[in-house]
PDB file of N, CA and C in Angstrom:
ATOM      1  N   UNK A   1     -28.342 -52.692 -60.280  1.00  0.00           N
ATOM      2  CA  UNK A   1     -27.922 -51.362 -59.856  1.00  0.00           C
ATOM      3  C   UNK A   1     -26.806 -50.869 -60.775  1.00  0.00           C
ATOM      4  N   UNK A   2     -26.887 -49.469 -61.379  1.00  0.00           N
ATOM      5  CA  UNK A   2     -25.438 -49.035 -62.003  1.00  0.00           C
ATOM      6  C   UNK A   2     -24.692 -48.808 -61.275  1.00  0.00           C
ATOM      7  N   UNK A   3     -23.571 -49.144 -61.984  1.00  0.00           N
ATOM      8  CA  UNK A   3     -22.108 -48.668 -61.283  1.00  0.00           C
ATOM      9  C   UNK A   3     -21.974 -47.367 -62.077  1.00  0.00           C
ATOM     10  N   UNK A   4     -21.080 -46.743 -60.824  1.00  0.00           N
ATOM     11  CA  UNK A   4     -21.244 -45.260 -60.864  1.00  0.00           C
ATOM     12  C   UNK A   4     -19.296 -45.214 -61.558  1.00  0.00           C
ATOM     13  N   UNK A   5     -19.059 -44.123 -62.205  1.00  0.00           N
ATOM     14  CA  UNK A   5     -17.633 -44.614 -62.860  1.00  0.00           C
ATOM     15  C   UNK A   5     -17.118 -42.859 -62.169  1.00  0.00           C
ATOM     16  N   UNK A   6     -16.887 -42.945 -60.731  1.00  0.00           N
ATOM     17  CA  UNK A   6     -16.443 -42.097 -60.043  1.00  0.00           C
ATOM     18  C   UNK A   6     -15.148 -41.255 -60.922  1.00  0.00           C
ATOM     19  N   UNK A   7     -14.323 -41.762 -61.357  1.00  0.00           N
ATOM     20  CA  UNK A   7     -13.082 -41.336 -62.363  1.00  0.00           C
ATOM     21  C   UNK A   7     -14.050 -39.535 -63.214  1.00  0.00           C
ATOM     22  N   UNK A   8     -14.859 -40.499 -63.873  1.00  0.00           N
ATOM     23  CA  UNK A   8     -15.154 -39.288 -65.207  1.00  0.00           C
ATOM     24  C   UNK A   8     -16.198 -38.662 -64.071  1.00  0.00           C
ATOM     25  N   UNK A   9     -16.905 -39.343 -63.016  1.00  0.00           N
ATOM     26  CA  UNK A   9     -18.082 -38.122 -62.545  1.00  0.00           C
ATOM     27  C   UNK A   9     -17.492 -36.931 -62.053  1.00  0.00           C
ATOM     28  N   UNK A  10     -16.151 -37.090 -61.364  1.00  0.00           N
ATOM     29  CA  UNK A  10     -15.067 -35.967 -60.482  1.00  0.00           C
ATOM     30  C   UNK A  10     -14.339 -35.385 -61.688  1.00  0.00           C
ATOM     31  N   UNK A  11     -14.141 -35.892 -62.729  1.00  0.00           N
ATOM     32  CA  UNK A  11     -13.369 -34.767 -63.875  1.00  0.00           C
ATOM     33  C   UNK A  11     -14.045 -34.051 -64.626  1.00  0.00           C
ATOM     34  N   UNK A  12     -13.639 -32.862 -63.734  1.00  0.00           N
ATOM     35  CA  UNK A  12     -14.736 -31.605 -64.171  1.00  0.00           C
ATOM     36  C   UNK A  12     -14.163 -31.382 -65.578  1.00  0.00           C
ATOM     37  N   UNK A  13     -13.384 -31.023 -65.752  1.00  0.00           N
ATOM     38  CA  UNK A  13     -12.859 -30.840 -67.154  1.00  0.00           C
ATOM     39  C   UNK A  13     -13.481 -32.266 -68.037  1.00  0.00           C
ATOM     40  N   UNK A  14     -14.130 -32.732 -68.322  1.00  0.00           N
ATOM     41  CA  UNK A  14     -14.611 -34.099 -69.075  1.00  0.00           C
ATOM     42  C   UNK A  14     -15.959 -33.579 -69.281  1.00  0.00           C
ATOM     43  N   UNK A  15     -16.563 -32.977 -67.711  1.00  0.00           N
ATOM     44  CA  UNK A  15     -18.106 -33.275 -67.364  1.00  0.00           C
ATOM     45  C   UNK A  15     -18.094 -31.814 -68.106  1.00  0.00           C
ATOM     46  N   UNK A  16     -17.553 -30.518 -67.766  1.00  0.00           N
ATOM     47  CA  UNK A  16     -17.862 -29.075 -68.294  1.00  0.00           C
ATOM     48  C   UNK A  16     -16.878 -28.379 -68.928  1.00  0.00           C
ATOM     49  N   UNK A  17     -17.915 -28.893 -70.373  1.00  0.00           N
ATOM     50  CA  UNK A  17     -16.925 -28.444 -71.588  1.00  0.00           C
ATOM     51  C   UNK A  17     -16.477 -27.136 -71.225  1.00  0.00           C
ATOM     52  N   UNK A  18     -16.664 -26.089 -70.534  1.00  0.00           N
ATOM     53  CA  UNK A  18     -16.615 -24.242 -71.085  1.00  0.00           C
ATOM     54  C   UNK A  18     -15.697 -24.156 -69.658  1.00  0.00           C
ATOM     55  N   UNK A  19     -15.119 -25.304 -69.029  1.00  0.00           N
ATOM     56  CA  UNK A  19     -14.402 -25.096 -68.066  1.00  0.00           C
ATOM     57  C   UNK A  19     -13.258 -24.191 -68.611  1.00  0.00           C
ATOM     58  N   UNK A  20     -12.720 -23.838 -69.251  1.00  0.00           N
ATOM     59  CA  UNK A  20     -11.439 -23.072 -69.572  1.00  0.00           C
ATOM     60  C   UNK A  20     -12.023 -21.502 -69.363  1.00  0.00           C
ATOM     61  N   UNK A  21     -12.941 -21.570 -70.401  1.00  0.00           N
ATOM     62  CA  UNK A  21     -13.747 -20.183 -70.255  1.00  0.00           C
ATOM     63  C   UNK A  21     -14.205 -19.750 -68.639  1.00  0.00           C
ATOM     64  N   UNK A  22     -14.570 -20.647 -67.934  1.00  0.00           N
ATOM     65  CA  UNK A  22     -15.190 -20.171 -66.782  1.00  0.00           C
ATOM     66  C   UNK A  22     -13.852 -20.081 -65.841  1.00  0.00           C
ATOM     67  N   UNK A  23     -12.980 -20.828 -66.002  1.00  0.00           N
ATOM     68  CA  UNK A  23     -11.355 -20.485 -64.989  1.00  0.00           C
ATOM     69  C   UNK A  23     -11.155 -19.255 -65.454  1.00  0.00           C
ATOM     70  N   UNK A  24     -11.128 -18.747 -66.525  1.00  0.00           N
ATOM     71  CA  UNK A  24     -10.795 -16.938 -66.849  1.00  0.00           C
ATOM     72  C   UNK A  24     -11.378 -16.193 -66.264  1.00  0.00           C
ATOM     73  N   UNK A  25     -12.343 -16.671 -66.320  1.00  0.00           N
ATOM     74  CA  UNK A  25     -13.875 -15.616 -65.922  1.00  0.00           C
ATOM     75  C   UNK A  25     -13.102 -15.574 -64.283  1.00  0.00           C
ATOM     76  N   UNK A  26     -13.327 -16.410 -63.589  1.00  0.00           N
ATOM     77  CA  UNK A  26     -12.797 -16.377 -62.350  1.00  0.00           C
ATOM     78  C   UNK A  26     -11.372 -16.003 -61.738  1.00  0.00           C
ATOM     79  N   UNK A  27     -10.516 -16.373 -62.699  1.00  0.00           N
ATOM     80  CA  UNK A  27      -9.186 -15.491 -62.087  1.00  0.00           C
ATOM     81  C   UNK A  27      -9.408 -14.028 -62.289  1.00  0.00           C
ATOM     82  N   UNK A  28      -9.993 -13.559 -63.498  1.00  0.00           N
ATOM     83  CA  UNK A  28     -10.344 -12.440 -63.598  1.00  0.00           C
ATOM     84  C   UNK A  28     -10.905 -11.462 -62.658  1.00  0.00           C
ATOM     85  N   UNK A  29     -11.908 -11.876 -62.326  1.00  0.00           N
ATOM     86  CA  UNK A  29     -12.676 -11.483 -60.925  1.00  0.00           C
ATOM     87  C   UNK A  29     -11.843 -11.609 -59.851  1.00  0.00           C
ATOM     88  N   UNK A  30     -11.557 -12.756 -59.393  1.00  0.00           N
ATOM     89  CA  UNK A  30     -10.221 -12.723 -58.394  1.00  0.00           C
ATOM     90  C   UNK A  30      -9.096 -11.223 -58.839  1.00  0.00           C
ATOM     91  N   UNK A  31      -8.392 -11.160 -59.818  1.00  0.00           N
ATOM     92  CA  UNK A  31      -7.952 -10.374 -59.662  1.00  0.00           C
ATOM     93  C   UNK A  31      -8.061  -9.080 -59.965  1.00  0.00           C
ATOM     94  N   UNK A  32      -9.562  -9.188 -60.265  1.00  0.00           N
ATOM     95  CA  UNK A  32     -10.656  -7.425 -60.426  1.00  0.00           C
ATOM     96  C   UNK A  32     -10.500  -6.802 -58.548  1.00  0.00           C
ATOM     97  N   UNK A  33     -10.453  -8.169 -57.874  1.00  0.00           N
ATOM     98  CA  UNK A  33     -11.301  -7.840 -56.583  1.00  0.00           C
ATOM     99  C   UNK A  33      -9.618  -7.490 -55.776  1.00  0.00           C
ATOM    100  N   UNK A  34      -8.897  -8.864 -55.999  1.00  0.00           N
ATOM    101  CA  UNK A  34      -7.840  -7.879 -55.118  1.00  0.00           C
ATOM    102  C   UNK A  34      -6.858  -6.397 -55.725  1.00  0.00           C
ATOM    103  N   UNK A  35      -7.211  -6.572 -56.830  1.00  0.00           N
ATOM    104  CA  UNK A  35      -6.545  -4.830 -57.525  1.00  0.00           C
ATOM    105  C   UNK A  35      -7.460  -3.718 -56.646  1.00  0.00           C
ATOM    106  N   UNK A  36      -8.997  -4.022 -56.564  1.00  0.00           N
ATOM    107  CA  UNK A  36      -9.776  -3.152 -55.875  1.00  0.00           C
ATOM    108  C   UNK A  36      -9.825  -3.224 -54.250  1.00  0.00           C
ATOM    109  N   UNK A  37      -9.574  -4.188 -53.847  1.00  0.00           N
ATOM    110  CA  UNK A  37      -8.949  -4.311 -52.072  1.00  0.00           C
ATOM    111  C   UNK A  37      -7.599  -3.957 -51.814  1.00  0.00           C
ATOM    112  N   UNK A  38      -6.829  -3.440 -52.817  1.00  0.00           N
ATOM    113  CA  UNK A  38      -5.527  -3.759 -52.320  1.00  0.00           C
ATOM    114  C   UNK A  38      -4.714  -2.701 -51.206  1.00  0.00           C
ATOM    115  N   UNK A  39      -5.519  -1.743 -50.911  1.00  0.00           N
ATOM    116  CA  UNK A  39      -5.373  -0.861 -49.830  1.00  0.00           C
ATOM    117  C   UNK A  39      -5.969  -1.499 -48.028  1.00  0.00           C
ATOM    118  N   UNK A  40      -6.742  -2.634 -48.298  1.00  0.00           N
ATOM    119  CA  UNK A  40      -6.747  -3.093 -47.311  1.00  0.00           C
ATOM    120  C   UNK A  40      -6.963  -4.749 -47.245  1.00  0.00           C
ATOM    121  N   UNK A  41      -5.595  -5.357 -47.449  1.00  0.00           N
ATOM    122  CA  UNK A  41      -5.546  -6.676 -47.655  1.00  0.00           C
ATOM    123  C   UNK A  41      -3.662  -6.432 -47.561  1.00  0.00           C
ATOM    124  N   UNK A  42      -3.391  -7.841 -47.006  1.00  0.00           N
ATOM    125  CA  UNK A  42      -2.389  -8.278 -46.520  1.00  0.00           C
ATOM    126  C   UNK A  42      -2.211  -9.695 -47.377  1.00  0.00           C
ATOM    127  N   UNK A  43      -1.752  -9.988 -48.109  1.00  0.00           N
ATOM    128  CA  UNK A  43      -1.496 -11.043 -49.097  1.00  0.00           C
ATOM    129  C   UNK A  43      -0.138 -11.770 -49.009  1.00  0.00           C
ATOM    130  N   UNK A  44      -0.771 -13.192 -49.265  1.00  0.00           N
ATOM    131  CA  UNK A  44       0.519 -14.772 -49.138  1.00  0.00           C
ATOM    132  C   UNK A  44       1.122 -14.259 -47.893  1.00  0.00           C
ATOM    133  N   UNK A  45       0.539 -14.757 -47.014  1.00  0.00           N
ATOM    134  CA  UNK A  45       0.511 -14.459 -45.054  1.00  0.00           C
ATOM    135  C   UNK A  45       0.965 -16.105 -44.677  1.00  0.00           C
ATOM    136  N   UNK A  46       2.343 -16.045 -43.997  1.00  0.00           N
ATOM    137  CA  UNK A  46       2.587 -17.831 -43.557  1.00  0.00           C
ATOM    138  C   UNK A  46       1.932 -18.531 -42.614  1.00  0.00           C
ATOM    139  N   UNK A  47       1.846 -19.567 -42.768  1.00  0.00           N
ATOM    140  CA  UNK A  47       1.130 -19.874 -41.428  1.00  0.00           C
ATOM    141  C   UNK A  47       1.823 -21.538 -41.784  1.00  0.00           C
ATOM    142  N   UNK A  48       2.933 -21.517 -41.899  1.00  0.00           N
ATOM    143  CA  UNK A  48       3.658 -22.671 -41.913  1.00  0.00           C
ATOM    144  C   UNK A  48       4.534 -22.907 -42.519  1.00  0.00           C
ATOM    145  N   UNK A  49       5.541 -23.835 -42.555  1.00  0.00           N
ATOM    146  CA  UNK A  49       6.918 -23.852 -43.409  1.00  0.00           C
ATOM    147  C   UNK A  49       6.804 -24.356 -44.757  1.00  0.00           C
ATOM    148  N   UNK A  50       5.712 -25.115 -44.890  1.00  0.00           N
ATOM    149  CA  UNK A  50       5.590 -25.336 -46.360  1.00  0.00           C
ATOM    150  C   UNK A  50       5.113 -23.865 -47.706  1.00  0.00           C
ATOM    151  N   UNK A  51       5.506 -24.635 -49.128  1.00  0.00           N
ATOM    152  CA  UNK A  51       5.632 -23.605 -49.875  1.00  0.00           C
ATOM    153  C   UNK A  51       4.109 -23.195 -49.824  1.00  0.00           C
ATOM    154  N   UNK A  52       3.081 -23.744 -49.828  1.00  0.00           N
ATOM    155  CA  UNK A  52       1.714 -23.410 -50.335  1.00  0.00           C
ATOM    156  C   UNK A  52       1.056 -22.970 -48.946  1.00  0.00           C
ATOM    157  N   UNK A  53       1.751 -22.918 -47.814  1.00  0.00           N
ATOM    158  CA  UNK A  53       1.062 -22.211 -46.433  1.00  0.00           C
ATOM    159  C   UNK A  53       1.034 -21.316 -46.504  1.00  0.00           C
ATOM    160  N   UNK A  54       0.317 -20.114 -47.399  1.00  0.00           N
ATOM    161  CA  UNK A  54      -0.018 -18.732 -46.903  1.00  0.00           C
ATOM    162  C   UNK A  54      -1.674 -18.602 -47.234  1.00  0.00           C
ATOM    163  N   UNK A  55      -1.874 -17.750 -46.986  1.00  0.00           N
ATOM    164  CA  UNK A  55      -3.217 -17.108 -46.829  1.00  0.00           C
ATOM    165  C   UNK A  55      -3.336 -15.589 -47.563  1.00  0.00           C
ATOM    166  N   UNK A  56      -4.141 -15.183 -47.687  1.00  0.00           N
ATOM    167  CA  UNK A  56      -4.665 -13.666 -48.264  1.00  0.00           C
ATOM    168  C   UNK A  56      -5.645 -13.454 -46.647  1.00  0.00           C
ATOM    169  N   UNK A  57      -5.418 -12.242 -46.583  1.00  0.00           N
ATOM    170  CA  UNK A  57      -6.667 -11.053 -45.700  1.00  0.00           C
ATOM    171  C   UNK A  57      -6.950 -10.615 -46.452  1.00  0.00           C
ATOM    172  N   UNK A  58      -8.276  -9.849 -46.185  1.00  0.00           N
ATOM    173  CA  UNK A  58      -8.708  -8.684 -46.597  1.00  0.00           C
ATOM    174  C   UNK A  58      -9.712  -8.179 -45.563  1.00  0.00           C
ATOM    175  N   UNK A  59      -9.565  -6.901 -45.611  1.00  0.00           N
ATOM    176  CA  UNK A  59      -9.999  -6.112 -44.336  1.00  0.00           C
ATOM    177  C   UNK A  59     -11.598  -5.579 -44.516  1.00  0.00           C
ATOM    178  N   UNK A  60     -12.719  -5.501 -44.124  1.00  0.00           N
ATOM    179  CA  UNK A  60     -13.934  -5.209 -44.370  1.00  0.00           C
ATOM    180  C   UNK A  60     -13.743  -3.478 -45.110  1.00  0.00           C
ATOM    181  N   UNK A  61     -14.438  -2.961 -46.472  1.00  0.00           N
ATOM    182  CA  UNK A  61     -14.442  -1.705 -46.335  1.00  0.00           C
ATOM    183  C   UNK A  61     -14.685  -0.646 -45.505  1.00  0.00           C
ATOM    184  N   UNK A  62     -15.395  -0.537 -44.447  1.00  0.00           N
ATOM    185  CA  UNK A  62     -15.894  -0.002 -43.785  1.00  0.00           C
ATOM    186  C   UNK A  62     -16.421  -0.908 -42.483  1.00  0.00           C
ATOM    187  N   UNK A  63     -16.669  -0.385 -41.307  1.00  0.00           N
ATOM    188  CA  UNK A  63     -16.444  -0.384 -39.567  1.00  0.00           C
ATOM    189  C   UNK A  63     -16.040  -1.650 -39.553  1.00  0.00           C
ATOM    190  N   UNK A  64     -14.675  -1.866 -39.618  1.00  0.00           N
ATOM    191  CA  UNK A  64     -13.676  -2.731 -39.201  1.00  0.00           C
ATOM    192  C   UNK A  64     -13.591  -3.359 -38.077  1.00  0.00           C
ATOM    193  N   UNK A  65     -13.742  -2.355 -37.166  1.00  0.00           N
ATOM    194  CA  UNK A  65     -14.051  -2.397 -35.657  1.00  0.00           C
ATOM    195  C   UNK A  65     -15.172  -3.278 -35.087  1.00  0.00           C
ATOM    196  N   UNK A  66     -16.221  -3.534 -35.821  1.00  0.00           N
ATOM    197  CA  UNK A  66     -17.372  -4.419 -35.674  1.00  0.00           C
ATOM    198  C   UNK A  66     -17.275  -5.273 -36.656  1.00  0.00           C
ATOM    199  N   UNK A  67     -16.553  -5.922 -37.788  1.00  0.00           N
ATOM    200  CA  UNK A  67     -16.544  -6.850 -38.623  1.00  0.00           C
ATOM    201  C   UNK A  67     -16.940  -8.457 -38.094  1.00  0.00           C
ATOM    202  N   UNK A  68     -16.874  -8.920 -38.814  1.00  0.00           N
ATOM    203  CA  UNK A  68     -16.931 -10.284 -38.113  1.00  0.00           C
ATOM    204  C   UNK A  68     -15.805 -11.215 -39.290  1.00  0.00           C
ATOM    205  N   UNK A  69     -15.434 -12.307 -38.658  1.00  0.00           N
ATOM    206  CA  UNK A  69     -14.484 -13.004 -39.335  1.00  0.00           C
ATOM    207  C   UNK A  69     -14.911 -14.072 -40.065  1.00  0.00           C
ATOM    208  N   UNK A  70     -15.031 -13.961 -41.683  1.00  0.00           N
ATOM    209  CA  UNK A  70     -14.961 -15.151 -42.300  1.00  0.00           C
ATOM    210  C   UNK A  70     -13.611 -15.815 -43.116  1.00  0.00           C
ATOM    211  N   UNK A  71     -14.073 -17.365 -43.254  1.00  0.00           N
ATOM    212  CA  UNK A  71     -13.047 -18.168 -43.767  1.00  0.00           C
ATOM    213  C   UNK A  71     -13.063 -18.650 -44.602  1.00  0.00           C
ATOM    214  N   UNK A  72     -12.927 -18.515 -45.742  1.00  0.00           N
ATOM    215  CA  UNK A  72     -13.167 -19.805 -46.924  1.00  0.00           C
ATOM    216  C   UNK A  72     -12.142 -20.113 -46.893  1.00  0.00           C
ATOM    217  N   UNK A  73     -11.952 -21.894 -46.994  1.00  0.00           N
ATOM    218  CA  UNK A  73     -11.157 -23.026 -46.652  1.00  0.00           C
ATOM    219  C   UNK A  73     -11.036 -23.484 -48.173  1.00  0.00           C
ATOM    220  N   UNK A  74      -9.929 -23.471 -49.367  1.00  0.00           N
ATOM    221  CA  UNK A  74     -10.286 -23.958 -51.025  1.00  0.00           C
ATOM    222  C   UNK A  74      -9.358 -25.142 -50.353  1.00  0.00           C
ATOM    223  N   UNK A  75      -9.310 -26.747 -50.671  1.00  0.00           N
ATOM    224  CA  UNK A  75      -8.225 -27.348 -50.789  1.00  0.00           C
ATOM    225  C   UNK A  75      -8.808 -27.992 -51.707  1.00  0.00           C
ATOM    226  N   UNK A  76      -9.046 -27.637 -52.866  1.00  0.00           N
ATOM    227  CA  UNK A  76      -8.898 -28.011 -53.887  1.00  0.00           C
ATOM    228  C   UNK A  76     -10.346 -28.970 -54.035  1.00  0.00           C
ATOM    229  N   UNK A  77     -10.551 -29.796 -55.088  1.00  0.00           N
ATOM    230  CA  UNK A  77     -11.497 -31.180 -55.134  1.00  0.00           C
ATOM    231  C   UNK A  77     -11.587 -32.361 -54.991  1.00  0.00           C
ATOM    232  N   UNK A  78     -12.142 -32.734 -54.369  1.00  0.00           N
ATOM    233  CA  UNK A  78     -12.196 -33.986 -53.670  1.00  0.00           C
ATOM    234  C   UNK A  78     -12.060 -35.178 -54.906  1.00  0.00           C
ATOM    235  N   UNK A  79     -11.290 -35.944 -54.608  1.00  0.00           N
ATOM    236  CA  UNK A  79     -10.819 -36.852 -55.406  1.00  0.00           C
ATOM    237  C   UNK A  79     -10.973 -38.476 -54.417  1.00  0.00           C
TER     238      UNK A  79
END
């Protein structure tokens, strides 16, 4: 049976060369999207005494009133 060398399979930076390129691409967008929400979003919201406890909202464009609530949870990659 191979042994699996868990170290290099989880280092994304090892496994995907264009990782630098694709973190741009994505903060970018991240911050395409909250420049374009920023009339309805509430940003770095506490929800605890530590430094990294806040959160972002953002409010549905349209019927608010009937929205429904989602969560994406990032803590990072599993190591």
């Amino acid at each position: 049976m191979r042994r699996v060398n868990f170290e290099n399979e989880y280092n994304n930076r090892k496994r995907v060369r264009e990782h630098g390129e694709l973190t741009e691409r994505w903060d970018k967008a991240a911050e395409d999207f909250r420049n374009a929400a920023a009339d309805r979003s509430e940003l770095d919201i506490a929800y605890g005494d530590g430094e990294r406890h806040h959160y972002d909202l953002f409010q549905p464009e349209e019927r608010a009133d009937e929205a429904q609530l989602i969560a994406f949870i990032q803590g990072g990659y599993w190591q």
